[in-house]
C-alpha atoms as a PDB file:
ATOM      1  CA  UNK A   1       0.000   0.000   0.000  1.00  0.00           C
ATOM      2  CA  UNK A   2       1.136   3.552  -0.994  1.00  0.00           C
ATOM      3  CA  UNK A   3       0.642   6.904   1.053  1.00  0.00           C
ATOM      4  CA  UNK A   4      -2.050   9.017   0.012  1.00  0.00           C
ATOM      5  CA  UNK A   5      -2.385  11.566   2.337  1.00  0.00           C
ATOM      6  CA  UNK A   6      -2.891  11.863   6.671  1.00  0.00           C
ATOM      7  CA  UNK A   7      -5.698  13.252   8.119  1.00  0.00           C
ATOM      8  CA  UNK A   8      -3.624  12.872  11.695  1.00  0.00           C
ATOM      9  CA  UNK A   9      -0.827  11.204  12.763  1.00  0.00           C
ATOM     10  CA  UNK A  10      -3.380   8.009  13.478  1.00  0.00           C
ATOM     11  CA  UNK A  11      -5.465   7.832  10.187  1.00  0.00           C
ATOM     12  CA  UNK A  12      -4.412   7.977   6.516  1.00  0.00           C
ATOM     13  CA  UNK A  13      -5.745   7.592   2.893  1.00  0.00           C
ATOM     14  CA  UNK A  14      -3.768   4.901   1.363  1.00  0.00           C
ATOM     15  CA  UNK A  15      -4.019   3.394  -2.203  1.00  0.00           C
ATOM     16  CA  UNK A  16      -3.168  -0.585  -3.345  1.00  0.00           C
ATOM     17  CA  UNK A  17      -1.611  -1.927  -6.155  1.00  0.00           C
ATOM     18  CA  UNK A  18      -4.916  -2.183  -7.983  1.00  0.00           C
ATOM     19  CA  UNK A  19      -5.494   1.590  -7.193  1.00  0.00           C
ATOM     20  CA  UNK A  20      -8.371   0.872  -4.679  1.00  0.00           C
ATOM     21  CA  UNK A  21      -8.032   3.772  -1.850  1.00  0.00           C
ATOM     22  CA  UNK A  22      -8.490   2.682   1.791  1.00  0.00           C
ATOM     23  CA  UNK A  23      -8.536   4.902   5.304  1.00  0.00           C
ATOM     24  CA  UNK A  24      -6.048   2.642   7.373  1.00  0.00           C
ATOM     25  CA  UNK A  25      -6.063   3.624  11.199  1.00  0.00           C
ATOM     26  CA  UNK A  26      -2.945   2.567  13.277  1.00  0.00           C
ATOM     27  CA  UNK A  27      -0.800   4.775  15.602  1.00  0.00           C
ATOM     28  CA  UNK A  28       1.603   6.736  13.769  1.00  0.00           C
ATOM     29  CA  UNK A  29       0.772   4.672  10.527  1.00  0.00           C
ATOM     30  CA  UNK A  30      -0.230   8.921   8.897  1.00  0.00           C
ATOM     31  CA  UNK A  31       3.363  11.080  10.508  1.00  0.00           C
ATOM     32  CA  UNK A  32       5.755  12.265   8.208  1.00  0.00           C
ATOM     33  CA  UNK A  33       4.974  10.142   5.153  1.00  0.00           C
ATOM     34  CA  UNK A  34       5.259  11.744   1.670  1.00  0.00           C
ATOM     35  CA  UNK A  35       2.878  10.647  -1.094  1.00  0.00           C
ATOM     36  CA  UNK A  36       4.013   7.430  -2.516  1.00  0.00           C
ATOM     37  CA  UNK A  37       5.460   6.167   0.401  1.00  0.00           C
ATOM     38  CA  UNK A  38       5.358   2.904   1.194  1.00  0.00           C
ATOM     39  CA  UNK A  39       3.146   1.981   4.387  1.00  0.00           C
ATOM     40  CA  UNK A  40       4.374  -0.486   7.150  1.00  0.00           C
ATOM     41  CA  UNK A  41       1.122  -2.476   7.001  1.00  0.00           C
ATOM     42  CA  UNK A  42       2.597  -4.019  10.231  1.00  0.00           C
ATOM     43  CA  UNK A  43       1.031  -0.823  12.559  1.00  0.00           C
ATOM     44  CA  UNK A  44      -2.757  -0.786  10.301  1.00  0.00           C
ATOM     45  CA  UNK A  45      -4.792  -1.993  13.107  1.00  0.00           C
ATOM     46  CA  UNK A  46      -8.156  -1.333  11.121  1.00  0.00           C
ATOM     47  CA  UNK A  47      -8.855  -0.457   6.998  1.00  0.00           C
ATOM     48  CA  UNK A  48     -11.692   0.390   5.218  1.00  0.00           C
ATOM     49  CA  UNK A  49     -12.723   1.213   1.618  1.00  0.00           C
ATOM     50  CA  UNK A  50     -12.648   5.058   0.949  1.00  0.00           C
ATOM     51  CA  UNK A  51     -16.452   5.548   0.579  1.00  0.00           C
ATOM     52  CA  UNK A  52     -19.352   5.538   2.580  1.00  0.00           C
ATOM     53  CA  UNK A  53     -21.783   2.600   1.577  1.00  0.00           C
ATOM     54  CA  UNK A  54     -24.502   4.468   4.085  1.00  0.00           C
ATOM     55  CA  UNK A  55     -24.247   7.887   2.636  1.00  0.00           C
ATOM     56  CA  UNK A  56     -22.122   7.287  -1.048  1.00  0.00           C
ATOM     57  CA  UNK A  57     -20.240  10.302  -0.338  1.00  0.00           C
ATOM     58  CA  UNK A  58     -16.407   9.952  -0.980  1.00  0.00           C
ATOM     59  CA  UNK A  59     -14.611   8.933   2.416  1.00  0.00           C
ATOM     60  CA  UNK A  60     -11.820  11.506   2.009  1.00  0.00           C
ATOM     61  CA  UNK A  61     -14.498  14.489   1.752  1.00  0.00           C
ATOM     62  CA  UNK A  62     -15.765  13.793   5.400  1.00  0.00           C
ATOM     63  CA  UNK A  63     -13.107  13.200   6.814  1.00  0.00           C
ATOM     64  CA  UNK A  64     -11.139  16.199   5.468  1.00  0.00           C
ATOM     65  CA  UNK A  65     -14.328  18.294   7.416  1.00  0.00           C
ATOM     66  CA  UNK A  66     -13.836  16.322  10.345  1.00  0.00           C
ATOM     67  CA  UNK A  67     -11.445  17.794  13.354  1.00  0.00           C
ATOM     68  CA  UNK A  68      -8.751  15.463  14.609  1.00  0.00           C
ATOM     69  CA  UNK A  69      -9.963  15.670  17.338  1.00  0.00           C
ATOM     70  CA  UNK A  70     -13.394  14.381  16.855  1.00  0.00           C
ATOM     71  CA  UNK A  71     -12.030  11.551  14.637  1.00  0.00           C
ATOM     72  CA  UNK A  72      -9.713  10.406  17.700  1.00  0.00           C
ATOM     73  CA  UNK A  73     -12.196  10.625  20.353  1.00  0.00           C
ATOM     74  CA  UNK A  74     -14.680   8.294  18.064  1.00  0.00           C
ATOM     75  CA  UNK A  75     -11.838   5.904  17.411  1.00  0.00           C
ATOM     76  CA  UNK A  76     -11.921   5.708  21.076  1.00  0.00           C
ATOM     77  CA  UNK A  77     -14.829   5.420  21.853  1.00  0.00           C
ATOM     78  CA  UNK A  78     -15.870   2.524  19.577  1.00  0.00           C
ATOM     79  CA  UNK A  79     -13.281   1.121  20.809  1.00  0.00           C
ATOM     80  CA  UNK A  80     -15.266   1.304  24.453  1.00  0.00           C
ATOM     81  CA  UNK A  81     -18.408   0.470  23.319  1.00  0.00           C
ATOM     82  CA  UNK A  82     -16.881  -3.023  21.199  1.00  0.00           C
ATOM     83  CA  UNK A  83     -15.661  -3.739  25.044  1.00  0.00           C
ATOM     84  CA  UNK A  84     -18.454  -3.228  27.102  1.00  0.00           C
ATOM     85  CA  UNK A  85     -21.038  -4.767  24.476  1.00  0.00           C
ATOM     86  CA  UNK A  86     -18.440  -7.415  24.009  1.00  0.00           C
ATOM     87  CA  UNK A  87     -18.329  -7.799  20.016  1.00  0.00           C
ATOM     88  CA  UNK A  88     -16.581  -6.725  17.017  1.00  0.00           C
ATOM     89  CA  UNK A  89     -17.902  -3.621  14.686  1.00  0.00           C
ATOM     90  CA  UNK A  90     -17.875  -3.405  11.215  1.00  0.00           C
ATOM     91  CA  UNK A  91     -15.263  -1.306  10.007  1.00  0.00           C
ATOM     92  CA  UNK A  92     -17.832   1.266   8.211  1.00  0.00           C
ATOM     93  CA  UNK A  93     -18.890   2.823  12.182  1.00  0.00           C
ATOM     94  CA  UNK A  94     -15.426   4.433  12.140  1.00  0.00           C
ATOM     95  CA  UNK A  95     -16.753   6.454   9.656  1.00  0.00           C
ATOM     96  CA  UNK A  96     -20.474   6.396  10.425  1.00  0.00           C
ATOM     97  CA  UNK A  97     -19.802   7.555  13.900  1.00  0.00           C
ATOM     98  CA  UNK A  98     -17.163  10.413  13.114  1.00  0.00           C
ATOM     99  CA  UNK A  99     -19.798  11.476  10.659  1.00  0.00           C
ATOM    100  CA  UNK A 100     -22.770  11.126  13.005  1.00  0.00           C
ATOM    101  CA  UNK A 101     -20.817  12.948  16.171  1.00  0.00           C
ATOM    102  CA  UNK A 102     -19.528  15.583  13.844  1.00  0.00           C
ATOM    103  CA  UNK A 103     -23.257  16.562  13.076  1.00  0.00           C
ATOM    104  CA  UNK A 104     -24.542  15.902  17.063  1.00  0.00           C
ATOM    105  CA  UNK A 105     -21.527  18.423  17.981  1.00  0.00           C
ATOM    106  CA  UNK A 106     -22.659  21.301  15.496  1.00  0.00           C
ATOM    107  CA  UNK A 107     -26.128  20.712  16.943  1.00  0.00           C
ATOM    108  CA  UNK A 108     -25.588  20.919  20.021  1.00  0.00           C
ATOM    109  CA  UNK A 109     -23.627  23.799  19.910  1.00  0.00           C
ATOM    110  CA  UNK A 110     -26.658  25.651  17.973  1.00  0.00           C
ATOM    111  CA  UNK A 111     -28.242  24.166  21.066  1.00  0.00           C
ATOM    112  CA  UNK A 112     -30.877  22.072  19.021  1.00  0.00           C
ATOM    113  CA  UNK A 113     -32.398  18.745  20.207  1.00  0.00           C
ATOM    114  CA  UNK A 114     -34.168  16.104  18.464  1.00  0.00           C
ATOM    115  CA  UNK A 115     -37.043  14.035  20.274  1.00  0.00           C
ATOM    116  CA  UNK A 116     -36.774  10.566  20.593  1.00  0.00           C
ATOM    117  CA  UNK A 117     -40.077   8.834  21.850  1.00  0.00           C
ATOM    118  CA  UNK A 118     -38.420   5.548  21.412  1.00  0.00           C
ATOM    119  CA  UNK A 119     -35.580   6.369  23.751  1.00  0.00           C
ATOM    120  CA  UNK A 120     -37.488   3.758  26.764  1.00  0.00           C
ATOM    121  CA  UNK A 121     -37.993   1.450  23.587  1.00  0.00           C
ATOM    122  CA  UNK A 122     -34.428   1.083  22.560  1.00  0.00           C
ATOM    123  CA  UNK A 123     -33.540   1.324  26.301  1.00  0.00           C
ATOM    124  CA  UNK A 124     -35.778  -1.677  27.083  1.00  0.00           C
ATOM    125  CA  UNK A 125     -34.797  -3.811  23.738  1.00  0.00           C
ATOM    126  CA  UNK A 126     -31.185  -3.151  23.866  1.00  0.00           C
ATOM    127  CA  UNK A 127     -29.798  -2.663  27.176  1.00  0.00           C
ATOM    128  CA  UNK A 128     -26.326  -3.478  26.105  1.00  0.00           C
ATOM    129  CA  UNK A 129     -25.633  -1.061  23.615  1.00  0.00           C
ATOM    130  CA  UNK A 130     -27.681   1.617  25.310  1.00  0.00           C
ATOM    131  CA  UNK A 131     -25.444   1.554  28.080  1.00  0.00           C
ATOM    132  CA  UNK A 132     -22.508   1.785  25.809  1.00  0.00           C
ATOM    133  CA  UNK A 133     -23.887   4.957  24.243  1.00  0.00           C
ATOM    134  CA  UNK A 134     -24.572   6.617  27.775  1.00  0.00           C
ATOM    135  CA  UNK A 135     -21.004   6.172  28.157  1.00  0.00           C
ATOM    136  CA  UNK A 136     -20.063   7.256  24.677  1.00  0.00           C
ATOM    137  CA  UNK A 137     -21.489  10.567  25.630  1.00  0.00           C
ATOM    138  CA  UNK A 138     -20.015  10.725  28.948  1.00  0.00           C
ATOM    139  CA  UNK A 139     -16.564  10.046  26.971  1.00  0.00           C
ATOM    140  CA  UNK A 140     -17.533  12.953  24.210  1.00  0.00           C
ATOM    141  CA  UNK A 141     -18.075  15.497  27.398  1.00  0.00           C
ATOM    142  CA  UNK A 142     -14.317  14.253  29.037  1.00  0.00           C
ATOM    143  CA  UNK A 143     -12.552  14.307  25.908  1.00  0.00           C
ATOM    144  CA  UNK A 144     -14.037  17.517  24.136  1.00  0.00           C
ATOM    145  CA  UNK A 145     -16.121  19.482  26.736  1.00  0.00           C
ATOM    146  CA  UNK A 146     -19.565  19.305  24.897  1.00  0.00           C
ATOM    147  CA  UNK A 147     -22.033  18.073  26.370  1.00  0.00           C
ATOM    148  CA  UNK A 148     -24.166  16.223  23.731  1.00  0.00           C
ATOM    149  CA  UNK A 149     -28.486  15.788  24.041  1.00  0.00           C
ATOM    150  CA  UNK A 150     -30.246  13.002  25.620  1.00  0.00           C
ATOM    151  CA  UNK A 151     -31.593  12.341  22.324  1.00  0.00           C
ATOM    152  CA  UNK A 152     -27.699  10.874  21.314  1.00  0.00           C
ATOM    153  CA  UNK A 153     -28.444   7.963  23.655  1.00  0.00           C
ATOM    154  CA  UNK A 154     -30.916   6.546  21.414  1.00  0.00           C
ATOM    155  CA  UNK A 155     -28.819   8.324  17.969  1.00  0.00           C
ATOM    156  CA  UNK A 156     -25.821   6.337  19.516  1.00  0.00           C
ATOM    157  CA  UNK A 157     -27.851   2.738  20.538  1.00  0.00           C
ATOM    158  CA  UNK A 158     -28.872   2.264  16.823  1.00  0.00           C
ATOM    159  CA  UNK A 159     -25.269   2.737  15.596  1.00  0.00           C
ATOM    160  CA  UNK A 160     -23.845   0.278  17.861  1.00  0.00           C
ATOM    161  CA  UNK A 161     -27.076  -1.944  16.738  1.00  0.00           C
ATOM    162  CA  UNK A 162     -26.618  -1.673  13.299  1.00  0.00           C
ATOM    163  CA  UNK A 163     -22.885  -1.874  13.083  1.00  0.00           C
ATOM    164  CA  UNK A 164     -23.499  -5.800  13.989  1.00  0.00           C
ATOM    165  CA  UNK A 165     -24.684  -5.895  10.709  1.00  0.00           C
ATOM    166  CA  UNK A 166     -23.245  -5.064   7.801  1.00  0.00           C
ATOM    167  CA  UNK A 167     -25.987  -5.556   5.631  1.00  0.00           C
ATOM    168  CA  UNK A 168     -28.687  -3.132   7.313  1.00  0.00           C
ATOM    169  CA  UNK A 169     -28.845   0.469   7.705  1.00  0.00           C
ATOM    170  CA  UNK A 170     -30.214   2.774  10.354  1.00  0.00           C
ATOM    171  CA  UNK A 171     -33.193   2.641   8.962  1.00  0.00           C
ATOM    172  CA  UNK A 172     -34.305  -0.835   8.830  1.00  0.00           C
ATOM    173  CA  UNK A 173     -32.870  -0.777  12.575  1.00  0.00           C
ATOM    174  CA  UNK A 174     -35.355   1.563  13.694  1.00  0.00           C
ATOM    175  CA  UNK A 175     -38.117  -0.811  11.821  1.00  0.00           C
ATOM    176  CA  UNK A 176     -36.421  -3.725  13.923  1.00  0.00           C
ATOM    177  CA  UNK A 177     -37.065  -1.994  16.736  1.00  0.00           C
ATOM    178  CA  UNK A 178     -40.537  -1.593  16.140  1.00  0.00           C
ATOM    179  CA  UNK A 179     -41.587  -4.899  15.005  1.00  0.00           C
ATOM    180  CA  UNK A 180     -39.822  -5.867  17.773  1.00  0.00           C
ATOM    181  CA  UNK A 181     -41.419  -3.591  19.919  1.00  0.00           C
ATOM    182  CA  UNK A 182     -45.247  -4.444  19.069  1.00  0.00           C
ATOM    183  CA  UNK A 183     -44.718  -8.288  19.480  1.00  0.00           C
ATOM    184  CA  UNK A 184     -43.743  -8.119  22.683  1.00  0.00           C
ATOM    185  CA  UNK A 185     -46.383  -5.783  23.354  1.00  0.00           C
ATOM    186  CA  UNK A 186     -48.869  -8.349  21.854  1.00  0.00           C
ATOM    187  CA  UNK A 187     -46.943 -10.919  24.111  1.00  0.00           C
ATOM    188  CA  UNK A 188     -47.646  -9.073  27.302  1.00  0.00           C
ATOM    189  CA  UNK A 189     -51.147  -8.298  26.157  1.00  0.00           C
ATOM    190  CA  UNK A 190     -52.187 -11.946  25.230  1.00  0.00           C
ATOM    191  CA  UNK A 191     -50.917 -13.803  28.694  1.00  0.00           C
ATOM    192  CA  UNK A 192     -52.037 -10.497  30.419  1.00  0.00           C
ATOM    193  CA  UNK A 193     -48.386 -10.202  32.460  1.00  0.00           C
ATOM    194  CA  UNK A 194     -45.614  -7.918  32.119  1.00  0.00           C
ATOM    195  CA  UNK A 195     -42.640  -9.568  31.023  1.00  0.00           C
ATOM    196  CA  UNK A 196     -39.355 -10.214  33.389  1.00  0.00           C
ATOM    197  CA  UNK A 197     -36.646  -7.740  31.230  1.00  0.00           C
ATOM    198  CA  UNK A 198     -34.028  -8.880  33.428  1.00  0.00           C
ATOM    199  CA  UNK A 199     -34.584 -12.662  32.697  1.00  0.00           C
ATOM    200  CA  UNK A 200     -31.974 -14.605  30.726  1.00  0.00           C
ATOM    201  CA  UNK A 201     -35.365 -15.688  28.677  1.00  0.00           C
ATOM    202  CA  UNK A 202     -36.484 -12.548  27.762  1.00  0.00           C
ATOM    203  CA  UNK A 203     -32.760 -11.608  26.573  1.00  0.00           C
ATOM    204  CA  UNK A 204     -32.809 -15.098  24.460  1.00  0.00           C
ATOM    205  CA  UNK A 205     -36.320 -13.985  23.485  1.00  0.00           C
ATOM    206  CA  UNK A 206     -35.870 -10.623  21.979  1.00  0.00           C
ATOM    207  CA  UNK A 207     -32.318 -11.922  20.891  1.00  0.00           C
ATOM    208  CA  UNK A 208     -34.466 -14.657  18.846  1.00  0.00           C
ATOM    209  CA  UNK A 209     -36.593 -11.361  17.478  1.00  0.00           C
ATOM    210  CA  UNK A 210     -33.889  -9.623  16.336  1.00  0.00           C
ATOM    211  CA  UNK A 211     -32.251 -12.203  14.101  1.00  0.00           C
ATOM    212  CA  UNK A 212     -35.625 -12.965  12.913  1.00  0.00           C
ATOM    213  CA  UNK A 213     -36.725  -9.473  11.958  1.00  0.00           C
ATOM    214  CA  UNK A 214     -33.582  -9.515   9.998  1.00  0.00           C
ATOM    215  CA  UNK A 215     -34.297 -12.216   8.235  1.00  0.00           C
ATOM    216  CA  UNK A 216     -37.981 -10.932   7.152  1.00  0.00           C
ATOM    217  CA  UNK A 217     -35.525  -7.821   6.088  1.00  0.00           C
ATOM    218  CA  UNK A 218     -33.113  -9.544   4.074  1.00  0.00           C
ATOM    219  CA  UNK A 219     -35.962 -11.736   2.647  1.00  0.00           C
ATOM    220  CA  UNK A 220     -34.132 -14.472   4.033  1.00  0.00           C
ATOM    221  CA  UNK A 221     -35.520 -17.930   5.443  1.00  0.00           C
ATOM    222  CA  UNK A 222     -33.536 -19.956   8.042  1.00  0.00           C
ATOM    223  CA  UNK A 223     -32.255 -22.846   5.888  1.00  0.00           C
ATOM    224  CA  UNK A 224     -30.794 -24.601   8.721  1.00  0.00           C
ATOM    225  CA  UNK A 225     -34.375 -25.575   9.963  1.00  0.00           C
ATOM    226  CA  UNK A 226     -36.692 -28.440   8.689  1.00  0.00           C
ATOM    227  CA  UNK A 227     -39.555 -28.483  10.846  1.00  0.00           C
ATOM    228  CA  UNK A 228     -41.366 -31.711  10.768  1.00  0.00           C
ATOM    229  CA  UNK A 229     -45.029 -30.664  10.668  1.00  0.00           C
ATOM    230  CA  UNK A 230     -45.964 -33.219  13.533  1.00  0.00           C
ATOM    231  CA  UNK A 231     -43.273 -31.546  16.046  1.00  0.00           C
ATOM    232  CA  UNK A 232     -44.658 -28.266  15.350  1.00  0.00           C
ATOM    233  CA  UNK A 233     -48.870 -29.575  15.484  1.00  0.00           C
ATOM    234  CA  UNK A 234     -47.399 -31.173  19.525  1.00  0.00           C
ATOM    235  CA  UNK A 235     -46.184 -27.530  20.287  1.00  0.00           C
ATOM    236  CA  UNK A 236     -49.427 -26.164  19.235  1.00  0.00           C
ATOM    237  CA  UNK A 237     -51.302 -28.806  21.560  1.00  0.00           C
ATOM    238  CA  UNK A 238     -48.840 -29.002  24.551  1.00  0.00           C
ATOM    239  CA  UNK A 239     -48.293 -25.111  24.723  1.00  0.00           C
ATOM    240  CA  UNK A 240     -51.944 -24.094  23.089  1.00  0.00           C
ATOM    241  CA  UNK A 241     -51.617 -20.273  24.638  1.00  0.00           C
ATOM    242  CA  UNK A 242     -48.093 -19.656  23.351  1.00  0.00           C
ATOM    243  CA  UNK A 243     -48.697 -21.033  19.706  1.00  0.00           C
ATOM    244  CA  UNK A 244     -52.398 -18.591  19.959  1.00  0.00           C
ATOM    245  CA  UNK A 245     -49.998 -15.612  20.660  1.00  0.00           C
ATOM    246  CA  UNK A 246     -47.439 -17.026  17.691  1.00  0.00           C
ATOM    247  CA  UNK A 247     -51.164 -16.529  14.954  1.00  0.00           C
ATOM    248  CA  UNK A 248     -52.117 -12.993  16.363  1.00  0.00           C
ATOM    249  CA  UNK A 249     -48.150 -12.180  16.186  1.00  0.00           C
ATOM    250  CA  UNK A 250     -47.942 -13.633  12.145  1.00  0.00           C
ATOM    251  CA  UNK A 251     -51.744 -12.110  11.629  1.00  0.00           C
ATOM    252  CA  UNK A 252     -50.125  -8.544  12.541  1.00  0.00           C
ATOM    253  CA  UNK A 253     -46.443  -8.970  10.708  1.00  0.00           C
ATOM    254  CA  UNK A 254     -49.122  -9.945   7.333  1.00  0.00           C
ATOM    255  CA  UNK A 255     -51.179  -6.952   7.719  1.00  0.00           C
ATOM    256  CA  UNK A 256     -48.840  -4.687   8.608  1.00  0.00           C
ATOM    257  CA  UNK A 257     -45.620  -5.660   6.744  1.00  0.00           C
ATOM    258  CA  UNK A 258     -46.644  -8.462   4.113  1.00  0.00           C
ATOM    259  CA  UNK A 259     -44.600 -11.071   6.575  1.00  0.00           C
ATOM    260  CA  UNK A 260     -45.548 -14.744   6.444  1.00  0.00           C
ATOM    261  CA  UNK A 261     -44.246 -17.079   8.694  1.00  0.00           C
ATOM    262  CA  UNK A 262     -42.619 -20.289   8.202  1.00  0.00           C
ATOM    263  CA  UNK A 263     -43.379 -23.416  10.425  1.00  0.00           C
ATOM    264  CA  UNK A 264     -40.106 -23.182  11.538  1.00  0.00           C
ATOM    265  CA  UNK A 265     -40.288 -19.434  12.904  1.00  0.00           C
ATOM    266  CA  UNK A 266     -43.622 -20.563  13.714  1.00  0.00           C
ATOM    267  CA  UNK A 267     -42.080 -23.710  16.252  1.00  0.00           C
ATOM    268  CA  UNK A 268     -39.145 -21.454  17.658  1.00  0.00           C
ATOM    269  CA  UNK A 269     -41.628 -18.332  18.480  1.00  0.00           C
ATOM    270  CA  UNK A 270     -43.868 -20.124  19.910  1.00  0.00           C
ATOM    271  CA  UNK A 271     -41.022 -22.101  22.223  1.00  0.00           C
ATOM    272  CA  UNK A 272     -39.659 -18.628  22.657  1.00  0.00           C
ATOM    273  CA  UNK A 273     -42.915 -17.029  24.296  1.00  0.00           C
ATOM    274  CA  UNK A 274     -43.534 -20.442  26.549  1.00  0.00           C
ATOM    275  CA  UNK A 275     -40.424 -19.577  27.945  1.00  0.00           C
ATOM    276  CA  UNK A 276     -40.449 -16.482  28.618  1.00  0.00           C
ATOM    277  CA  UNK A 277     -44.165 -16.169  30.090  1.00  0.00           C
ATOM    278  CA  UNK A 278     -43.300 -18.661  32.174  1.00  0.00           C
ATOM    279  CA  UNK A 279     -40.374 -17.162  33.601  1.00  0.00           C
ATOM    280  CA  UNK A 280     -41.467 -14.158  34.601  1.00  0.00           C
ATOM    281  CA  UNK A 281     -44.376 -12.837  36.991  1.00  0.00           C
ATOM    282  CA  UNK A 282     -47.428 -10.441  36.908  1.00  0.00           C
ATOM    283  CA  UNK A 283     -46.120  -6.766  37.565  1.00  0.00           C
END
């Protein structure tokens, strides 16, 4: 890889032998190297292709508006939040969240908040990655003195969420978040309980939701799964209420979203909500 250009001493444009650019992060890997230079590939800790798949702006254009700074401090604090959620970003956040905190910063200093109404929601559904974007701000105030809005916590939680995923944007996150969102509701509704959100079954349960609303996203079935149809008619008779729940649930997802589902999401749900109804208690 050749040298392109440094946008600090920690982040640099970079081009390979097919001419493909690349924004290689790594400490020192963008101080004192001329154009053409060779890079020591041996201090790139993380790469990515120079353009924004979520916005199709050129890479090198937002960065080159972006303070070093900024850029540093969201290095870092990815780098917290890939700790305390305890997995591995795609490499597209680095730019995502420079981008995103860039923006939040220039708002907040014009002292404008958005509202969030699904702040609780988001709070509730993803408790992980909310509490590593409560922290993200309280890193942006340490590092840079601005104090960002509350409205970044939930900003912040669907970046973390969606940077599990290459393949969806924040977008189809947010619609995640509401399908996700109403079928519990319908859950809660239908056995007449409020669900246990501190239960290992109701994380397994909205887990289960998650990689199931992706699915419906990606138009994707779960090929792994062959559900023999007299399993699933046993489920329906041994936990009757559960699989009732399971028909309003796929009744809703058809009217509202043109969803079918399979037997096999069909079995799982429907083990899914026996579980979790039945380990948690009337609030």
């Amino acid at each position: 890889m050749k040298f392109v250009k440094a946008f600090n001493n920690n982040v640099a444009l970079v081009e390979d032998s097919s001419g493909l650019e690349w924004v290689v992060m790594g400490t020192g890997v963008g101080f004192q190297n001329k154009k053409g230079d060779k890079i020591d590939q041996s201090v790139i800790r993380r790469k990515f292709v120079a353009e924004s798949s979520r916005t199709r702006r050129p890479l090198e254009h937002i960065l080159d508006n972006i303070k070093p700074e900024i850029l540093n401090t969201s290095v870092e604090l990815i780098k917290q939040a890939e700790a305390e959620i305890g997995v591995t970003f795609s490499a597209n956040i680095y730019l995502t969240i420079a981008d995103h905190l860039n923006f939040a910063i220039e708002r907040s200093n014009d002292g404008l908040e958005y509202t969030q109404a699904s702040r609780w929601e988001v709070k509730r559904l993803y408790p992980k990655e909310y509490q590593a974007a409560v922290h993200a701000i309280r890193f942006v105030y340490d590092r840079l003195d601005v104090l960002l809005p509350k409205s970044e916590e939930t900003f912040l939680t669907y970046h973390f969420v969606n940077a599990q995923n290459e393949q969806t944007n924040i977008k189809e996150t947010m619609k995640m978040t509401e399908v996700i969102n109403r079928i519990i509701e319908i859950v809660q509704y239908h056995f007449q309980l409020k669900l246990d959100e501190e239960s290992m079954n109701y994380s397994r349960f909205v887990t289960h939701l998650r990689y199931f609303v992706l699915r419906q996203l990606d138009h994707e079935q779960n090929a792994s799964l062959q559900t023999d149809l007299a399993i699933l008619n046993l489920v329906k008779t041994k936990y009757a209420k559960a699989y009732q729940a399971v028909a309003k649930i796929s009744n809703l997802l058809h009217k509202k979203y043109g969803w079918s589902l399979s037997s096999d999401e069909s079995l799982y749900l429907t083990l899914h909500i026996w579980r979790v109804t039945n380990s948690t208690h009337i609030k």
